[in-house]
Protein backbone atom coordinates (compact mmCIF):
# COMPACT_ATOMS: atom_id res chain seq x y z
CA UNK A 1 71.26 111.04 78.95
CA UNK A 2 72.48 109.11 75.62
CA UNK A 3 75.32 106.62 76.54
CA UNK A 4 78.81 106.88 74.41
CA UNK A 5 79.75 103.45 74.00
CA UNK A 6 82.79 104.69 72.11
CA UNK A 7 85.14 105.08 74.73
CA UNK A 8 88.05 103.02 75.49
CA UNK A 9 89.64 100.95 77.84
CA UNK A 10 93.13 102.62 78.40
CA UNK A 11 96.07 102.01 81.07
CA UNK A 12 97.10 104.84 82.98
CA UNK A 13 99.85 105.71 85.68
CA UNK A 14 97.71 105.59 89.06
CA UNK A 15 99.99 108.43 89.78
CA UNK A 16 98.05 110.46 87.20
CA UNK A 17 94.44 109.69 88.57
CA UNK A 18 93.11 111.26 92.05
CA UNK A 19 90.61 109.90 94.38
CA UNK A 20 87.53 111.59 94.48
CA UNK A 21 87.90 114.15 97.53
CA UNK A 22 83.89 113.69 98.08
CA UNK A 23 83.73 110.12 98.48
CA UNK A 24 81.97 109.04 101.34
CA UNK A 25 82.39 105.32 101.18
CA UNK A 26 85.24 103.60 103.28
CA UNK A 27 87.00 100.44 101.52
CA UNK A 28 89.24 97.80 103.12
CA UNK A 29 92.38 98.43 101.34
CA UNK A 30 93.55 95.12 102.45
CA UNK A 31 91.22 93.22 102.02
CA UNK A 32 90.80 94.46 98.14
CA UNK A 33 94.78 93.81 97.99
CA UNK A 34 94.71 90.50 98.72
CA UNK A 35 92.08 89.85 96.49
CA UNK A 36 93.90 91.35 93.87
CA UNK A 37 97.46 89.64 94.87
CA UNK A 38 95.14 85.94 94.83
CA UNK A 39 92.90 86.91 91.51
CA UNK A 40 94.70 89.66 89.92
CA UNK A 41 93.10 92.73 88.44
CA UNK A 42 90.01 92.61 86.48
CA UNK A 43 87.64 95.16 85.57
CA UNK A 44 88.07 98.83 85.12
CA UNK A 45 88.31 101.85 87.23
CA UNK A 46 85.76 104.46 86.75
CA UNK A 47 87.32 108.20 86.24
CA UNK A 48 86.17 111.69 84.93
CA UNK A 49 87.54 112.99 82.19
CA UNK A 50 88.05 116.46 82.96
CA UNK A 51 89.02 116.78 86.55
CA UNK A 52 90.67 112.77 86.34
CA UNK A 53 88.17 111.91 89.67
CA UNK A 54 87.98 108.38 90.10
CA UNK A 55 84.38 107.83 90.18
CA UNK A 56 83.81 104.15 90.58
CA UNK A 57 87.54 102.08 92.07
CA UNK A 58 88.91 104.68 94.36
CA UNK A 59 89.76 101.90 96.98
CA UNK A 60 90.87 99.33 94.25
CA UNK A 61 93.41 101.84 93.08
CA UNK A 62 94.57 102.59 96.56
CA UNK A 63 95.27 98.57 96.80
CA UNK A 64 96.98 98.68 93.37
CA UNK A 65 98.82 101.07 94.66
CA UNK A 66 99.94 99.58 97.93
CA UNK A 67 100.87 96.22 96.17
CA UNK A 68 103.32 98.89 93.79
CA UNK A 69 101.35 98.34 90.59
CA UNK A 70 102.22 101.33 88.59
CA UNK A 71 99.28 101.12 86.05
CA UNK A 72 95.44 100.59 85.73
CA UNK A 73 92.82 99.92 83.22
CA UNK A 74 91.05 103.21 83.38
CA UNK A 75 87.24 103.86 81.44
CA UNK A 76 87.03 107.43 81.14
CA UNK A 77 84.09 109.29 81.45
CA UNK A 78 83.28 112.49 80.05
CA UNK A 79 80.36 114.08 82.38
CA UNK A 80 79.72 117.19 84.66
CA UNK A 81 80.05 117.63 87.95
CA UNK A 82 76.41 116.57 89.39
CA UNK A 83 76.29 113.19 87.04
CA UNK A 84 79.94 112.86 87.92
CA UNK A 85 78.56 112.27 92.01
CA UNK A 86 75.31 110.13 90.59
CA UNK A 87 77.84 107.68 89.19
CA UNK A 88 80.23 107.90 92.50
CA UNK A 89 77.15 107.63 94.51
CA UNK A 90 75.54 104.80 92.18
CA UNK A 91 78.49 102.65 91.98
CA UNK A 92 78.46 101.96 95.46
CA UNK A 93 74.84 102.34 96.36
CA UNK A 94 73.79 99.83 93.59
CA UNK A 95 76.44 97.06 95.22
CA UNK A 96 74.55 98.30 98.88
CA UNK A 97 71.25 97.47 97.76
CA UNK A 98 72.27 93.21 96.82
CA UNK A 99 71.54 90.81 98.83
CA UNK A 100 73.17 87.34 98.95
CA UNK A 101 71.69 83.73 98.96
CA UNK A 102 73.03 82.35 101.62
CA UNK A 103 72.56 79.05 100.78
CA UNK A 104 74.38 79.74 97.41
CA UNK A 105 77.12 81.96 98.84
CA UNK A 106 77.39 79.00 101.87
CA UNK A 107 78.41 76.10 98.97
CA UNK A 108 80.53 78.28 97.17
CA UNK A 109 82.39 79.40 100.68
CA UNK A 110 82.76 75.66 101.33
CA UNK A 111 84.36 74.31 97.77
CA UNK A 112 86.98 77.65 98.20
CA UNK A 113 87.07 76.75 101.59
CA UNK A 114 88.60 72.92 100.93
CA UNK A 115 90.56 74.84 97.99
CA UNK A 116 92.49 76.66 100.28
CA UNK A 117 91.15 79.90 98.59
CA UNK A 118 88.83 81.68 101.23
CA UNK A 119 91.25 84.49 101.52
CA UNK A 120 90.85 85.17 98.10
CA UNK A 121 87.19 86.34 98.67
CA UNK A 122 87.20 88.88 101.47
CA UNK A 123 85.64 86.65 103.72
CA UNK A 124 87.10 84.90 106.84
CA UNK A 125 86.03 81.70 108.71
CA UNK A 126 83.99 84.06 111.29
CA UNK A 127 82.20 85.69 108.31
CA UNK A 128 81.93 82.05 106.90
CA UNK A 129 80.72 80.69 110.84
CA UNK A 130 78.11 83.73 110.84
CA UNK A 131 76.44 83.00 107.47
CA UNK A 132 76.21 79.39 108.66
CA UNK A 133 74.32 80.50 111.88
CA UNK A 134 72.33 82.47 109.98
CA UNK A 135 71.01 79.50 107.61
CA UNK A 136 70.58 77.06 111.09
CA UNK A 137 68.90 80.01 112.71
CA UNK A 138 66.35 80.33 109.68
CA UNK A 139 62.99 78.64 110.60
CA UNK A 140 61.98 75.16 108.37
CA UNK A 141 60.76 76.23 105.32
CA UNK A 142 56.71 76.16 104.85
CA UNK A 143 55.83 73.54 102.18
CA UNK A 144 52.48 74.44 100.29
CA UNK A 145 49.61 75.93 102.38
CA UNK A 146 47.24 73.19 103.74
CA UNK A 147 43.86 73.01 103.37
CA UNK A 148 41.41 71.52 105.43
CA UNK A 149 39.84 68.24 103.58
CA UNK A 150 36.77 68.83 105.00
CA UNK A 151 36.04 72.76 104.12
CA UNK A 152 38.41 73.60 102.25
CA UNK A 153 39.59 76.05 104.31
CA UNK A 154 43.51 76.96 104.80
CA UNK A 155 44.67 75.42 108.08
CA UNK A 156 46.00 77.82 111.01
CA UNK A 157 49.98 78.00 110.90
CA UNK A 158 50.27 76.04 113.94
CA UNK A 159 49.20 72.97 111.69
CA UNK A 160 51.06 73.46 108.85
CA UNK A 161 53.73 70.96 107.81
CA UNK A 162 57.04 72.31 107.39
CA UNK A 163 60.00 71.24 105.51
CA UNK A 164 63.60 71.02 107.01
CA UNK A 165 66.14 73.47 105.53
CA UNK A 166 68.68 72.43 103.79
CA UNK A 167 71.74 70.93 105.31
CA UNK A 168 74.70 72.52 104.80
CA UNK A 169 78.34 71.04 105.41
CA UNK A 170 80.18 73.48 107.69
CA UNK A 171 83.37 72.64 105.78
């Protein structure tokens, strides 16, 4: 399927798009609110040209709504009916299938965290407290396999050296 990269960016009433009526994936409306009352909006929703579907922000414009924004950025998509689903499917599939590092996502928690800003995510301080447990829970990291000096041979696990994890501040 060729791509049109032609297509434009264009604000529309959110009274004139409709959720998809097949959607199958639930959203927290608030929390997607308050991200966009902390962030504001960026991005674009997703909708279908011919039927005005929202393929890909259903729950974003359901916030937008609920906060009384009148008006979203809208990329419209001209497609049928079957790639119309791949791309309501795919858009939330795609976001299913990541995976976080924890250590990563644990530092960046922490600085929003002391910036009064963890709201602003999505996540709370039991989200933040589980992720934490998670990374404590995690065994010491192996260094390098050992070998034996002797043979040559790699040494049984139980005599492996291991490294200790990486510390981080609980805020």
């Amino acid at each position: 399927m060729a791509i049109d990269y032609s297509q434009e960016v264009k604000w529309e009433f959110i009274t004139s798009l409709k959720p998809h009526p097949e959607n199958p994936r639930y959203g927290d409306i608030g929390a997607i609110a308050e991200s966009i009352k902390r962030n504001g909006w960026f991005g674009a929703v997703v909708a279908q040209t011919s039927t005005r579907y929202i393929l890909a922000g259903n729950h974003r414009v359901m916030a937008a709504q609920s906060l009384g924004m009148s008006q979203v950025p809208v990329f419209w998509v001209d497609c049928d009916e079957i790639r119309a689903k791949a791309i309501l499917i795919a858009e939330n599939r795609t976001n299913q299938l990541a995976s976080w590092d924890e250590d990563g996502l644990a530092k960046i928690l922490e600085e929003l965290a002391n910036a009064g800003e963890l709201q602003a995510t999505g996540f709370d301080g039991d989200d933040v407290d589980s992720i934490l447990s998670s990374i404590d829970d995690r065994p010491d990291e192996p260094v390098e396999p050992e070998v034996c000096p002797t043979c040559k041979s790699l040494l049984p696990e139980k005599f492996q050296r291991r490294k200790k994890k990486k510390s981080v501040n609980p805020f």
